[in-house]
C-alpha atoms as a PDB file:
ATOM      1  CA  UNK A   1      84.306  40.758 129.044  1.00  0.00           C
ATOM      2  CA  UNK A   2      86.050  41.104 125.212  1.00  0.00           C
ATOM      3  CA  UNK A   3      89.014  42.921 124.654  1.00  0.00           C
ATOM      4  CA  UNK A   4      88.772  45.010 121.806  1.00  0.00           C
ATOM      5  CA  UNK A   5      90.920  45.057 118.581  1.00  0.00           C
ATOM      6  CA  UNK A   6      93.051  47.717 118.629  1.00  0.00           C
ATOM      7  CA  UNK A   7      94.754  49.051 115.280  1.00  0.00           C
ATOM      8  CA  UNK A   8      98.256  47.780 114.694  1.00  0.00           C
ATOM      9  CA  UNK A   9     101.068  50.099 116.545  1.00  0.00           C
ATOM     10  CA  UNK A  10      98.391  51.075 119.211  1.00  0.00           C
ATOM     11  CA  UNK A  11      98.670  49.990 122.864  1.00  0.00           C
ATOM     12  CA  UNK A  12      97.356  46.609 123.265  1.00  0.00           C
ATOM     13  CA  UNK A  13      96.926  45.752 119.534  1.00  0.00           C
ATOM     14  CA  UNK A  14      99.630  43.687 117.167  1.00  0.00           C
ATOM     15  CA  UNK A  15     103.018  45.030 117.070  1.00  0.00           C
ATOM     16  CA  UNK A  16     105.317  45.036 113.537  1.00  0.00           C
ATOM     17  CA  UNK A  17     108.683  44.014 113.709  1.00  0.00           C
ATOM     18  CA  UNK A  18     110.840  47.066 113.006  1.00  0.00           C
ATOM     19  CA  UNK A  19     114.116  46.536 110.635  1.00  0.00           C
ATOM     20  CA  UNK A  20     117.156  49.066 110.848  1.00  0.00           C
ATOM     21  CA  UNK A  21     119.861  49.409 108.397  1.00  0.00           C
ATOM     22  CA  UNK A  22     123.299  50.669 109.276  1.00  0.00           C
ATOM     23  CA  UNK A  23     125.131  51.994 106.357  1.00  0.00           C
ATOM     24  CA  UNK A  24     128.879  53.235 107.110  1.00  0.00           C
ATOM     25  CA  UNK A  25     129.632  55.936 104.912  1.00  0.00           C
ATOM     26  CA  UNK A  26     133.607  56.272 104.470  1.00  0.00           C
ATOM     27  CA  UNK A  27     134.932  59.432 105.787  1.00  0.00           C
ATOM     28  CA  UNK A  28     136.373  61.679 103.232  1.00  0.00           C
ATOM     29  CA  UNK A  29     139.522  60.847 102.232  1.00  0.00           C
ATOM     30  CA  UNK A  30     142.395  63.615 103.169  1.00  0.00           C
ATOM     31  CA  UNK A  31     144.072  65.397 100.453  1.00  0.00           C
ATOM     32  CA  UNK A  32     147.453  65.700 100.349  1.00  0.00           C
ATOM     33  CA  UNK A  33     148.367  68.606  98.580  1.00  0.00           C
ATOM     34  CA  UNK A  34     151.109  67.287  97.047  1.00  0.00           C
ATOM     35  CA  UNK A  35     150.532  69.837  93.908  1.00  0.00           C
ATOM     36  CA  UNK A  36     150.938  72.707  96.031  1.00  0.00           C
ATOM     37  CA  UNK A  37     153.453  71.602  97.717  1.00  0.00           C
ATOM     38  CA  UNK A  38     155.444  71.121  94.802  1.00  0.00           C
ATOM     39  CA  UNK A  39     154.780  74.683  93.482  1.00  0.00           C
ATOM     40  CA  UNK A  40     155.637  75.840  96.883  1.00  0.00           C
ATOM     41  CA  UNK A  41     158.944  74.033  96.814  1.00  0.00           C
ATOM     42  CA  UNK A  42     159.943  75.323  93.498  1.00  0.00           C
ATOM     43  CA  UNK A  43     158.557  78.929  93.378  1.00  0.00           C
ATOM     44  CA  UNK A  44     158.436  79.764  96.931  1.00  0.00           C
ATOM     45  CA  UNK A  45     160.923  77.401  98.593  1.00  0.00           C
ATOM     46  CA  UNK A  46     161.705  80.734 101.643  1.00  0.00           C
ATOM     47  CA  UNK A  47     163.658  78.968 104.438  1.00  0.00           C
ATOM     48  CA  UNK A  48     163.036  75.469 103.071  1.00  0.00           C
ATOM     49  CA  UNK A  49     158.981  75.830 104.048  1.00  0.00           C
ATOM     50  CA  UNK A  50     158.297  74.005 100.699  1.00  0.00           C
ATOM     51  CA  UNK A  51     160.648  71.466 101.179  1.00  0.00           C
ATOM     52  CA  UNK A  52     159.229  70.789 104.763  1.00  0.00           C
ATOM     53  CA  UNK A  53     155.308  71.367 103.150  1.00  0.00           C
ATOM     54  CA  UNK A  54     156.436  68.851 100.078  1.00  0.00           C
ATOM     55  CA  UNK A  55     157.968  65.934 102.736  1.00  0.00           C
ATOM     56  CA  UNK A  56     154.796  66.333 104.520  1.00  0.00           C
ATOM     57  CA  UNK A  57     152.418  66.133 101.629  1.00  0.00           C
ATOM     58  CA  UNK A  58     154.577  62.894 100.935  1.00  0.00           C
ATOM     59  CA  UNK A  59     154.580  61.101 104.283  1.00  0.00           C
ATOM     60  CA  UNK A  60     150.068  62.113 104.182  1.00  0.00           C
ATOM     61  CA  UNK A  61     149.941  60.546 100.946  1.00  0.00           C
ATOM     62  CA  UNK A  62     152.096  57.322 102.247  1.00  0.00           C
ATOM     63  CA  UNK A  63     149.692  57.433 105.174  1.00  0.00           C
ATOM     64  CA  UNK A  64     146.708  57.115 103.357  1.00  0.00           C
ATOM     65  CA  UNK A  65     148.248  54.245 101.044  1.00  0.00           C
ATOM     66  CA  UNK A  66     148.100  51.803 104.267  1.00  0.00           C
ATOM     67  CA  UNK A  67     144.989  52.559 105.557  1.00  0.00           C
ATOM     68  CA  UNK A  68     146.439  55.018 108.459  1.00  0.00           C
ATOM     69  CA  UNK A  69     143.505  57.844 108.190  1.00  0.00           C
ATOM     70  CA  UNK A  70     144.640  59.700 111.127  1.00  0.00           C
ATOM     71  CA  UNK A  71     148.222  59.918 110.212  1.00  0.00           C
ATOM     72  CA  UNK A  72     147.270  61.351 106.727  1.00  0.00           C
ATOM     73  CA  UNK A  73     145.076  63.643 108.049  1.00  0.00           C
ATOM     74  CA  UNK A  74     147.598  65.130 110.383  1.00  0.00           C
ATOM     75  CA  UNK A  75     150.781  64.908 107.957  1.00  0.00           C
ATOM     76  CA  UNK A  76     148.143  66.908 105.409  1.00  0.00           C
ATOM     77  CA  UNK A  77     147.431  69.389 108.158  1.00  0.00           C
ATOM     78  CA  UNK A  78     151.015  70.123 108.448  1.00  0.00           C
ATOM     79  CA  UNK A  79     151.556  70.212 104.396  1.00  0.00           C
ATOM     80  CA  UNK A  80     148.782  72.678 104.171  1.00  0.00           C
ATOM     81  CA  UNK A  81     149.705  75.088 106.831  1.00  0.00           C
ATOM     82  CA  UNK A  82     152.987  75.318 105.654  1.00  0.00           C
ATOM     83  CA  UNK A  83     151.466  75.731 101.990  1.00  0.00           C
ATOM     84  CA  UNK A  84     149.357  78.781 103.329  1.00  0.00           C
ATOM     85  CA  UNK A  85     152.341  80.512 105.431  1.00  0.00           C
ATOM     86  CA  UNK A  86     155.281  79.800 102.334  1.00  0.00           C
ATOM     87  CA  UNK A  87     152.346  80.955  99.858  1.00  0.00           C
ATOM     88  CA  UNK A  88     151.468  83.856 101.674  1.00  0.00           C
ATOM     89  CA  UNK A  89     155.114  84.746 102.920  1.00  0.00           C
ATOM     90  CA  UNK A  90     156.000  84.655  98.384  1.00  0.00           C
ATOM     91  CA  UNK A  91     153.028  87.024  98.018  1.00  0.00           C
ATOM     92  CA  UNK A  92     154.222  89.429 100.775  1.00  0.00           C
ATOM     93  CA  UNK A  93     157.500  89.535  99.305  1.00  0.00           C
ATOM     94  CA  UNK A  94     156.675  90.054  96.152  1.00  0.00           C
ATOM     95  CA  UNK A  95     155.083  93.013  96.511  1.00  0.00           C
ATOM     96  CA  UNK A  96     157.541  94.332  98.704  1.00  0.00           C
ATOM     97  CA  UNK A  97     159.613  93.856  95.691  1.00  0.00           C
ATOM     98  CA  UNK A  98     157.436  95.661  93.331  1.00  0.00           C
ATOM     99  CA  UNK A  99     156.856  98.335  95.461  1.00  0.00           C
ATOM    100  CA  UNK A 100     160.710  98.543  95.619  1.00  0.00           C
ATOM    101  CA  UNK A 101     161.170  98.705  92.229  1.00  0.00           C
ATOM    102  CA  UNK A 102     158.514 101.388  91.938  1.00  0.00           C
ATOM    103  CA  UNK A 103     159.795 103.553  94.058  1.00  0.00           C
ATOM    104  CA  UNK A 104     163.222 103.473  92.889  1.00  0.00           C
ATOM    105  CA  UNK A 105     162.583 103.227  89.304  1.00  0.00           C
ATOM    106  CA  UNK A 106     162.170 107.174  89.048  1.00  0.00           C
ATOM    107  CA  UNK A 107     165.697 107.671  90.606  1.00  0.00           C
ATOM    108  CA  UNK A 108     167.883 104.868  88.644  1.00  0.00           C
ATOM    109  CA  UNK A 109     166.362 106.506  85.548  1.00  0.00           C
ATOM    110  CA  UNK A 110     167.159 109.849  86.419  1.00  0.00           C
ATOM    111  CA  UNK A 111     170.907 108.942  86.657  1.00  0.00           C
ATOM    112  CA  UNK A 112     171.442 106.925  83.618  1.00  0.00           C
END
């Protein structure tokens, strides 16, 4: 009895050698928010939260110099909550302020 030819890739027929490429794609590289953090620190600087958010943005940025990805990425963590709660905490109070003023404008007028 023959065998018969079977098409290439089928049971029983010729096999190709298969090739795989691994590519390692960098992970992204953690920002730092140093920028904020310096805006923070001079407009919004409420209990020293910028000066905290600034050191942190500093010791993420000196993280990612050597090589230490997981530092940076928690230092920037850090630096950006404390960006969000100082930023949000200057907004809050500043309209508190305004309001302030607007409420009180009618009645300083009235008595100069």
């Amino acid at each position: 009895m023959g065998r018969h030819a079977a098409s290439p890739g089928q049971p029983g027929g010729p096999t190709g050698v298969q090739h795989t490429t691994v590519v390692n794609i960098p992970a992204e590289l953690p920002n730092n928010h140093i920028i904020w953090s310096l805006i923070s620190f001079v407009y919004g600087n409420l209990l020293c939260l910028g000066l905290a958010a600034l050191i942190f943005s500093i010791k993420a940025r000196d993280r990612k110099m050597v090589g230490d990805q997981d530092g940076a990425r928690r230092h920037a963590y850090t630096a950006h909550v404390l960006n969000v709660f100082v930023t949000s905490l200057a907004i809050l109070l500043s309209i508190a302020a305004l309001i302030v003023v607007i409420v009180n404008f009618p009645i300083f007028y009235r008595y100069h």
